[in-house]
PDB file of N, CA and C in Angstrom:
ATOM      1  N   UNK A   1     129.054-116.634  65.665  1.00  0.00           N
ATOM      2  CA  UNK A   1     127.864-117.395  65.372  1.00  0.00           C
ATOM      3  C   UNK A   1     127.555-118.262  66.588  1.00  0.00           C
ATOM      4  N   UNK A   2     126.491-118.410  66.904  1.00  0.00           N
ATOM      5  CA  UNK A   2     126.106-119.021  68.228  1.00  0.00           C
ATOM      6  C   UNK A   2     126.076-120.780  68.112  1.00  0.00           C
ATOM      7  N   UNK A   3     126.601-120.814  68.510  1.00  0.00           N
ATOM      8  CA  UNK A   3     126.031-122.875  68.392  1.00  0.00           C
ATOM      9  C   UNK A   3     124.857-123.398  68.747  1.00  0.00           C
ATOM     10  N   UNK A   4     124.568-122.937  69.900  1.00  0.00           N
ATOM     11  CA  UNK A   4     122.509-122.908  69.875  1.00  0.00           C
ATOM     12  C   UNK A   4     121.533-122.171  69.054  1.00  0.00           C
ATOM     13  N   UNK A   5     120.962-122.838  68.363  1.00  0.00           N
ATOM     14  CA  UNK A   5     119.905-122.704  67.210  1.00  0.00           C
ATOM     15  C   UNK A   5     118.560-121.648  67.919  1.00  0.00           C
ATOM     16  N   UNK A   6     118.175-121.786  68.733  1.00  0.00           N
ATOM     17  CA  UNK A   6     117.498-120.887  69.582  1.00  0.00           C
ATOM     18  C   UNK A   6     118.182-119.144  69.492  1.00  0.00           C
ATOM     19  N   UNK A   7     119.552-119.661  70.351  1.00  0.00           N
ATOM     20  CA  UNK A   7     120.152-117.965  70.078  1.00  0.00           C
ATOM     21  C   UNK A   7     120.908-117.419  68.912  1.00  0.00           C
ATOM     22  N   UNK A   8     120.937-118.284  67.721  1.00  0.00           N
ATOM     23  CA  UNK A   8     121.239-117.725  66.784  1.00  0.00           C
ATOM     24  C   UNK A   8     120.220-117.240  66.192  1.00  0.00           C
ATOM     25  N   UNK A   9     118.979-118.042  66.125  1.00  0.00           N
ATOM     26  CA  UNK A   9     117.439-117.014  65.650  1.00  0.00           C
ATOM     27  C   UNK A   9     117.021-115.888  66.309  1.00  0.00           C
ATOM     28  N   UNK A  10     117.684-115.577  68.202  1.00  0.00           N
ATOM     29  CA  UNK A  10     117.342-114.692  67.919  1.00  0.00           C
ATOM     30  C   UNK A  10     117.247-113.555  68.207  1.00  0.00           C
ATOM     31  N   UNK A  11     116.370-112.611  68.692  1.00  0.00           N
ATOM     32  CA  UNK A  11     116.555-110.814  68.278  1.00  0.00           C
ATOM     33  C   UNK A  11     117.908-110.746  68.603  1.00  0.00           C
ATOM     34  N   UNK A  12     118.411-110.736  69.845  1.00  0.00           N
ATOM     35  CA  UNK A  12     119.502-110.349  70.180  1.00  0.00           C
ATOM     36  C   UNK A  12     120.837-110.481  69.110  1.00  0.00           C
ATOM     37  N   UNK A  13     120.665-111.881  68.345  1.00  0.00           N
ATOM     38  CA  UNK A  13     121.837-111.982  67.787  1.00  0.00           C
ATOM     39  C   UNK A  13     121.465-111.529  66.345  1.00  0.00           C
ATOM     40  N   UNK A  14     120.157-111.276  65.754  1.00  0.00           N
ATOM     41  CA  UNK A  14     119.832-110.690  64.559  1.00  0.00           C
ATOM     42  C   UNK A  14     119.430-109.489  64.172  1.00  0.00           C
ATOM     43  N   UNK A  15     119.751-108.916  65.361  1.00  0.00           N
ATOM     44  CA  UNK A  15     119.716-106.775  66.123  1.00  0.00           C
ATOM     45  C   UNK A  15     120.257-106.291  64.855  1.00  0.00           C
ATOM     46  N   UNK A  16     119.985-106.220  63.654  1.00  0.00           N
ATOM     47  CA  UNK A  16     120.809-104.960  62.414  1.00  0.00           C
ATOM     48  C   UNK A  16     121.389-104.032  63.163  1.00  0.00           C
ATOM     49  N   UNK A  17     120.987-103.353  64.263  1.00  0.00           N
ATOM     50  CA  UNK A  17     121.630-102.156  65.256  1.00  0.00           C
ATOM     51  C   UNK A  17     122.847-102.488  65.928  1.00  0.00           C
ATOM     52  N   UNK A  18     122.764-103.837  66.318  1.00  0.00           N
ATOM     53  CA  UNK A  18     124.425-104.369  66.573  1.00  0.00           C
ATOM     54  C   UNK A  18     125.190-105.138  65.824  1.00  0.00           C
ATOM     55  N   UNK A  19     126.586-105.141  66.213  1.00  0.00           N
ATOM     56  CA  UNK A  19     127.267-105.696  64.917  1.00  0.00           C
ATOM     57  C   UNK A  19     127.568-107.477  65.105  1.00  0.00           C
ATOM     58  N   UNK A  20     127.071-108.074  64.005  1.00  0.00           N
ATOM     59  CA  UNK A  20     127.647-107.428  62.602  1.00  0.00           C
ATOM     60  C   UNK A  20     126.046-107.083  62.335  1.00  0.00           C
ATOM     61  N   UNK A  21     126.062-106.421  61.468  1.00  0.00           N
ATOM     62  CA  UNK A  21     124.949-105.469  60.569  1.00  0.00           C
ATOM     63  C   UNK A  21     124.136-106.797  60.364  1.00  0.00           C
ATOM     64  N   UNK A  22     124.437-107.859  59.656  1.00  0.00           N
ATOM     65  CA  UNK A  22     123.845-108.787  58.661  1.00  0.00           C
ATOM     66  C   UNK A  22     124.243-110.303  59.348  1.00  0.00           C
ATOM     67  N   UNK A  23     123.566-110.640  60.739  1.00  0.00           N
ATOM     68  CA  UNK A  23     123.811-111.692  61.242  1.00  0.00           C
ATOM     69  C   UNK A  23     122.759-112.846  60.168  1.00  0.00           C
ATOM     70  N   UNK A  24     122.606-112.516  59.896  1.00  0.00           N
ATOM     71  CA  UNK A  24     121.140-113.252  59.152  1.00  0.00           C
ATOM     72  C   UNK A  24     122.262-114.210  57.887  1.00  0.00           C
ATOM     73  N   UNK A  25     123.252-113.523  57.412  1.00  0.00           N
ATOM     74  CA  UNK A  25     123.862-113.856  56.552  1.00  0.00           C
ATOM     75  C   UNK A  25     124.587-115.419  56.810  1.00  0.00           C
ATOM     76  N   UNK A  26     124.730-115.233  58.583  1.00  0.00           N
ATOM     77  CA  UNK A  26     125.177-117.032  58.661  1.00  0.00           C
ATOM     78  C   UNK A  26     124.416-117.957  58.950  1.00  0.00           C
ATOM     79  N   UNK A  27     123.156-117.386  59.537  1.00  0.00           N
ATOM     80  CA  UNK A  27     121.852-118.161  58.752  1.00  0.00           C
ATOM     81  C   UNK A  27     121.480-118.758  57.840  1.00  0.00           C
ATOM     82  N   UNK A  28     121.732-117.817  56.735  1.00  0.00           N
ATOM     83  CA  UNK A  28     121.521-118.360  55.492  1.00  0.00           C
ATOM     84  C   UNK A  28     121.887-119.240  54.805  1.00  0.00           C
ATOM     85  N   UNK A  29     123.727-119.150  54.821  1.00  0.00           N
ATOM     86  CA  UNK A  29     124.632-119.915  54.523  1.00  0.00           C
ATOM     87  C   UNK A  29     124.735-121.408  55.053  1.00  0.00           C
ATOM     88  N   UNK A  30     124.228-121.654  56.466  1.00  0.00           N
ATOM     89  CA  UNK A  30     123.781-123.292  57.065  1.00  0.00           C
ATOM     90  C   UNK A  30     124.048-124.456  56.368  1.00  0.00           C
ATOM     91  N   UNK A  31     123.269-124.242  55.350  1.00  0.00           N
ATOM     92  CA  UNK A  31     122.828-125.191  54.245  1.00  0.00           C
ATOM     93  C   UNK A  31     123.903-125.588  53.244  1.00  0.00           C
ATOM     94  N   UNK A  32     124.539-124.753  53.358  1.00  0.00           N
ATOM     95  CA  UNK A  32     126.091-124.413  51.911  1.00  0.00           C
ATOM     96  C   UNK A  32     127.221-125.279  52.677  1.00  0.00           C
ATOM     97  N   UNK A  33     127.269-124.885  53.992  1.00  0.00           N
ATOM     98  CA  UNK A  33     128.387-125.022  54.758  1.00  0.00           C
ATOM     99  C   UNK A  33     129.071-126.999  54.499  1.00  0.00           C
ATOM    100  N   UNK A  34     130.524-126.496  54.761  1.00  0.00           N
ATOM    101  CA  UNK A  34     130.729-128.200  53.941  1.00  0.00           C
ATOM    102  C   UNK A  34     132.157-128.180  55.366  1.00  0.00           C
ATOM    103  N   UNK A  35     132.832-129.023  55.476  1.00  0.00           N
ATOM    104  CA  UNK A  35     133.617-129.749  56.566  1.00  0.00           C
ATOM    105  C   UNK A  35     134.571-129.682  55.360  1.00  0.00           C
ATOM    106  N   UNK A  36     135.976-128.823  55.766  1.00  0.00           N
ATOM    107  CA  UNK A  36     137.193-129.249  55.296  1.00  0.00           C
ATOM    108  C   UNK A  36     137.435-130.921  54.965  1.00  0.00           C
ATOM    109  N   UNK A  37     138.120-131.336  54.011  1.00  0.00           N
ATOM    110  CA  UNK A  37     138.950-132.526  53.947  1.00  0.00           C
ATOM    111  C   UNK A  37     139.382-133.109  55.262  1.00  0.00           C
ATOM    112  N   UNK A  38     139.489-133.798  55.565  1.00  0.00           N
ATOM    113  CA  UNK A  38     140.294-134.689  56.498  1.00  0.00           C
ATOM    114  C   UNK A  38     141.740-135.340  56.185  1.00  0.00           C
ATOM    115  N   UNK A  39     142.494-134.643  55.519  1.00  0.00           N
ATOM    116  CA  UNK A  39     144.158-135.001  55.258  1.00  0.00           C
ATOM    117  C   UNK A  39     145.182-134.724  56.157  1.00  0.00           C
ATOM    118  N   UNK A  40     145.735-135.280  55.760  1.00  0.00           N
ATOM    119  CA  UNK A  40     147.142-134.562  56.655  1.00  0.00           C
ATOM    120  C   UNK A  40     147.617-133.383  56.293  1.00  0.00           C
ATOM    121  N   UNK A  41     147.954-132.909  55.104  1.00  0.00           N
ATOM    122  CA  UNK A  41     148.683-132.432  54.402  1.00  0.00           C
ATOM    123  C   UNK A  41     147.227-131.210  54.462  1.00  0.00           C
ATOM    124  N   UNK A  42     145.906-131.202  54.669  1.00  0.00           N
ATOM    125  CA  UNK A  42     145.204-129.667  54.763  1.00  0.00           C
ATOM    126  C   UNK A  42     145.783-128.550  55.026  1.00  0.00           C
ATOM    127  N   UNK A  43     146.482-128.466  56.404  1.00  0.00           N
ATOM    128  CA  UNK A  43     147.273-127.100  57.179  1.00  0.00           C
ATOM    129  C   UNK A  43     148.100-126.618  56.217  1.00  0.00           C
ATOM    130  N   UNK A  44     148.781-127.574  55.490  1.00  0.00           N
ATOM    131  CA  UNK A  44     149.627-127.114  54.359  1.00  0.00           C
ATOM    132  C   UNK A  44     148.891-126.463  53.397  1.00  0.00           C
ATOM    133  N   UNK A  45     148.638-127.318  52.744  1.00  0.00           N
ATOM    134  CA  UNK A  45     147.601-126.943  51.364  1.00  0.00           C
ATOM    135  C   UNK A  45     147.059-125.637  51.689  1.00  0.00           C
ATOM    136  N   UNK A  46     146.326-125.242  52.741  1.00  0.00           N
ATOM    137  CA  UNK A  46     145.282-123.824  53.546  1.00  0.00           C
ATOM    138  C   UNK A  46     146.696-122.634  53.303  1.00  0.00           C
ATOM    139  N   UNK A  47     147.763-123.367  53.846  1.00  0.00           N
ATOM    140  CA  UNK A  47     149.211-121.995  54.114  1.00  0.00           C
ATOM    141  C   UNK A  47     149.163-121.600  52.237  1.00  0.00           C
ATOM    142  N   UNK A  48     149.201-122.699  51.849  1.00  0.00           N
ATOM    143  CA  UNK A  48     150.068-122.245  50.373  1.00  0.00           C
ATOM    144  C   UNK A  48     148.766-121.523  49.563  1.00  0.00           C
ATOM    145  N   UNK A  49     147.861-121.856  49.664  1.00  0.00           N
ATOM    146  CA  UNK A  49     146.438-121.422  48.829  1.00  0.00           C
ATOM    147  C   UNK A  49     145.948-119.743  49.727  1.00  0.00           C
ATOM    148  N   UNK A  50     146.556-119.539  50.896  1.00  0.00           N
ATOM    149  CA  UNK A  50     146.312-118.621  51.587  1.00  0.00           C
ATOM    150  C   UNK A  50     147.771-117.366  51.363  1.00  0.00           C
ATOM    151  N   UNK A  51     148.324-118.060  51.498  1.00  0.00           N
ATOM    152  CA  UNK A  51     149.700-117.132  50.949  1.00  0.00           C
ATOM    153  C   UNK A  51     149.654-116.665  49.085  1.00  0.00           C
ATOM    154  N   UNK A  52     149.190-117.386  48.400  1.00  0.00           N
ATOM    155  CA  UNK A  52     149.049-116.701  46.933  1.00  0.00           C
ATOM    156  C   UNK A  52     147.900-116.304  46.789  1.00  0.00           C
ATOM    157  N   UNK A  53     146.708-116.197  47.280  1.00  0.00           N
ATOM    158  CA  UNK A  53     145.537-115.476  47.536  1.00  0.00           C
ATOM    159  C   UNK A  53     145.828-114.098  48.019  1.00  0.00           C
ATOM    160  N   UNK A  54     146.977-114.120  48.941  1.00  0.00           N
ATOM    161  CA  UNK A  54     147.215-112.679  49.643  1.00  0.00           C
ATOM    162  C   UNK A  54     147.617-112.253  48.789  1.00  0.00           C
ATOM    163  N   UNK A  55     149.302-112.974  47.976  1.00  0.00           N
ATOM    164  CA  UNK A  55     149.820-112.064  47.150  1.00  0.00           C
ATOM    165  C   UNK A  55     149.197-111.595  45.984  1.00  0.00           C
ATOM    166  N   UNK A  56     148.030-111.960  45.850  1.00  0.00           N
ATOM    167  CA  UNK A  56     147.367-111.701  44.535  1.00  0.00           C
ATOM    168  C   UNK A  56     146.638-110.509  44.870  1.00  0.00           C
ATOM    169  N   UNK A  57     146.022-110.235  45.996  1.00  0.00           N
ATOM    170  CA  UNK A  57     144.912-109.678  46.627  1.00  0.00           C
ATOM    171  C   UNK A  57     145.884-108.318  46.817  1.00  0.00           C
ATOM    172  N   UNK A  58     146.948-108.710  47.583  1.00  0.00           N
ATOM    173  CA  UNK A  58     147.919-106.829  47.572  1.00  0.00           C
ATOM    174  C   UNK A  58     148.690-106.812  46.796  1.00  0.00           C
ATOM    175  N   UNK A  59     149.242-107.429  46.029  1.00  0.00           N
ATOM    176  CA  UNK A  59     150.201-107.336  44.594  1.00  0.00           C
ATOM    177  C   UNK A  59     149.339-107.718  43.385  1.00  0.00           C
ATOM    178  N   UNK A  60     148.336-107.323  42.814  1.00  0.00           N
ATOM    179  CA  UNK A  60     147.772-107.802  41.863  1.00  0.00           C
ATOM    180  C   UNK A  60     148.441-108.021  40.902  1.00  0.00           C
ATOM    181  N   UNK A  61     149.312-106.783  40.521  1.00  0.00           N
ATOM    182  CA  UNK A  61     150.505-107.027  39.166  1.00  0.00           C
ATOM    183  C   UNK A  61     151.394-108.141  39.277  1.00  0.00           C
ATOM    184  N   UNK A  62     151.604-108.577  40.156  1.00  0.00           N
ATOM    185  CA  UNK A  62     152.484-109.564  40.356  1.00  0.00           C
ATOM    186  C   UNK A  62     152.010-110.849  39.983  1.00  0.00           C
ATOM    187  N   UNK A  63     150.708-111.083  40.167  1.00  0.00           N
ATOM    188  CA  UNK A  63     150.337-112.630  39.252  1.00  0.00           C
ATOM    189  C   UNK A  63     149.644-112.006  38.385  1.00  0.00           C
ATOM    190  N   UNK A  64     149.092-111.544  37.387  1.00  0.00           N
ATOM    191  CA  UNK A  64     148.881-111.324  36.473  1.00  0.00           C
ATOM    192  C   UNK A  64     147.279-112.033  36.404  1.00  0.00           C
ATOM    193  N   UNK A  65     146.621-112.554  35.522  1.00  0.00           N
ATOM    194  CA  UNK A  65     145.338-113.154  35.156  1.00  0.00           C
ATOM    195  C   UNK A  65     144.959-113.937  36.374  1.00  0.00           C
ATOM    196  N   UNK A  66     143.514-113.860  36.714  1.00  0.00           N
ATOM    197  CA  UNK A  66     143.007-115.172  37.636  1.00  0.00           C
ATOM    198  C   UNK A  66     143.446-116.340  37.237  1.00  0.00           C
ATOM    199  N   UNK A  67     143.570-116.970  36.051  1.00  0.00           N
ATOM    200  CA  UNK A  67     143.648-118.138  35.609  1.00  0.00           C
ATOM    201  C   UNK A  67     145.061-118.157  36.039  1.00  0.00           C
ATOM    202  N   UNK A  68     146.006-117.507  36.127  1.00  0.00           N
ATOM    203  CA  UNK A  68     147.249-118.137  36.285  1.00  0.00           C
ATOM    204  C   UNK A  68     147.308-118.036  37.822  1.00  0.00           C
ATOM    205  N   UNK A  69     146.946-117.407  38.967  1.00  0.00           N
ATOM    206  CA  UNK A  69     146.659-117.430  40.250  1.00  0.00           C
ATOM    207  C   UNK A  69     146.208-119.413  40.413  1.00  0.00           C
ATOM    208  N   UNK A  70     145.584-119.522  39.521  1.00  0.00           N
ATOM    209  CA  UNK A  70     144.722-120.799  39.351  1.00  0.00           C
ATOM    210  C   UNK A  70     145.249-122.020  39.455  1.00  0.00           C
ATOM    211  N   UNK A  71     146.634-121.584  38.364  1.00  0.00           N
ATOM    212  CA  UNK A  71     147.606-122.685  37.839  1.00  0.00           C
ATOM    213  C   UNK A  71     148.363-122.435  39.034  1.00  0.00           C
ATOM    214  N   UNK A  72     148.434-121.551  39.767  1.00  0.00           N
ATOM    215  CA  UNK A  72     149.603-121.595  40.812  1.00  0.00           C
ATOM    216  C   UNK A  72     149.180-122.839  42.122  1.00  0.00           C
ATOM    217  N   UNK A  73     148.281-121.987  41.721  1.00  0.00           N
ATOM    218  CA  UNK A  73     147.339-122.903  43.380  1.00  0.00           C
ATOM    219  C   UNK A  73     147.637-124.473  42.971  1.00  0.00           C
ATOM    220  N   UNK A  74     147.207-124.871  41.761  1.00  0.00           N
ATOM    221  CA  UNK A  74     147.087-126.471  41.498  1.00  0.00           C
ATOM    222  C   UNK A  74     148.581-127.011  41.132  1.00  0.00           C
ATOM    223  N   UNK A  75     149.181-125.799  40.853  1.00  0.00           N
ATOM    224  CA  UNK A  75     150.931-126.674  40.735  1.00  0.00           C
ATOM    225  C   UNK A  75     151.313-126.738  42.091  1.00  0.00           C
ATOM    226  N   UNK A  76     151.230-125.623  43.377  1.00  0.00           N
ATOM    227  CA  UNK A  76     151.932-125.999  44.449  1.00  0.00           C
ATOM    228  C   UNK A  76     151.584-126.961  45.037  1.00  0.00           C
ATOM    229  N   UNK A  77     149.752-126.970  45.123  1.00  0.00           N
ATOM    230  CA  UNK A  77     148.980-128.014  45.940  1.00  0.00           C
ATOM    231  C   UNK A  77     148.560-129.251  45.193  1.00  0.00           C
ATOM    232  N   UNK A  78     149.104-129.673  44.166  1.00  0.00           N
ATOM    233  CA  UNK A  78     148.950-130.945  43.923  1.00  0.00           C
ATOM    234  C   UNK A  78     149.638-132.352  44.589  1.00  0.00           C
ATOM    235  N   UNK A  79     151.238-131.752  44.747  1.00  0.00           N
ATOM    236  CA  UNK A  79     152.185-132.334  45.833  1.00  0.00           C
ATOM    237  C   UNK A  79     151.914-132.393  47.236  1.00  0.00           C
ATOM    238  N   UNK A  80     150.900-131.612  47.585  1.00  0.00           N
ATOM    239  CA  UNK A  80     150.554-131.932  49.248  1.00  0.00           C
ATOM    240  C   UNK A  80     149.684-132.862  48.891  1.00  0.00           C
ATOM    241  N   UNK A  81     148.443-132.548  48.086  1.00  0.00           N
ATOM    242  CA  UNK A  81     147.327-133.783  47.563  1.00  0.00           C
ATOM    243  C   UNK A  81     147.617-135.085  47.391  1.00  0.00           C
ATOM    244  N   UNK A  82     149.080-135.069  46.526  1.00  0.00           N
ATOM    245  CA  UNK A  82     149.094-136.638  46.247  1.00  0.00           C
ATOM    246  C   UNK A  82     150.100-137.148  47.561  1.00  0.00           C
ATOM    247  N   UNK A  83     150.751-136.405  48.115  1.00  0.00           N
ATOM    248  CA  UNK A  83     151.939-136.938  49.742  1.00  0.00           C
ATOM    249  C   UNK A  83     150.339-137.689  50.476  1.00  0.00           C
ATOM    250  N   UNK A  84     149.443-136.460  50.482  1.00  0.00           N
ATOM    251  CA  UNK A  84     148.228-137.020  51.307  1.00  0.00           C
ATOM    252  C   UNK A  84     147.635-138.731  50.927  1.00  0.00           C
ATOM    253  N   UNK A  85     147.063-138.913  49.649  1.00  0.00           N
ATOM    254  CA  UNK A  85     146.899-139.553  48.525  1.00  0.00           C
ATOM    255  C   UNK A  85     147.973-140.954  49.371  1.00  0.00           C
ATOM    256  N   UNK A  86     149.036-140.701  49.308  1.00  0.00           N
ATOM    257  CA  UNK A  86     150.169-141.889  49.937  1.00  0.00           C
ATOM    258  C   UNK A  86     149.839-141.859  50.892  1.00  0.00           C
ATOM    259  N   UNK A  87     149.496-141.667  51.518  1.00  0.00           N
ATOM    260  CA  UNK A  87     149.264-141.964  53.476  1.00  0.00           C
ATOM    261  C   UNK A  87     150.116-141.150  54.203  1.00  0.00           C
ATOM    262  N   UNK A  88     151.233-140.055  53.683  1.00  0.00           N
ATOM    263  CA  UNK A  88     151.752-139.165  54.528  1.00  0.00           C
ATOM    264  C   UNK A  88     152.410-138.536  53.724  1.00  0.00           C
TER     265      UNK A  88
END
């Protein structure tokens, strides 16, 4: 994605003929876009929410229901949340 607003509008970087197919798509999104937390404890929280996302994603049988993928995420990462929460 370009950081100048000029060359992200244009042809060149919104060419459907070159890739990606659908530059238009981070266009769109602009508006949505939000700034991670500012914690300490983020890099963590990102590893552990990124590591049971995978295992869910190539072991599906292995966590069973979204909702419990769910409960996983908020039991591991509640303890980085509240270490953060304390000041370290």
């Amino acid at each position: 994605m370009p950081s100048l607003r000029e060359v992200a509008e244009s042809e060149a970087f919104l060419d459907p003929e070159l890739p990606p197919a659908s530059s238009q798509v981070f266009l769109d999104n602009i508006p949505s876009i939000q700034a991670v937390p500012h914690i300490e404890t983020w890099p963590e929280i990102e590893d552990v929410v990124n590591a049971l996302l995978e295992e869910a994603y190539y072991e599906p049988a292995g966590r069973g229901e979204a909702g419990e993928l769910v409960v996983a995420i908020l039991d591991q990462t509640k303890p980085l949340f509240e270490r953060a929460n304390e000041g370290g």
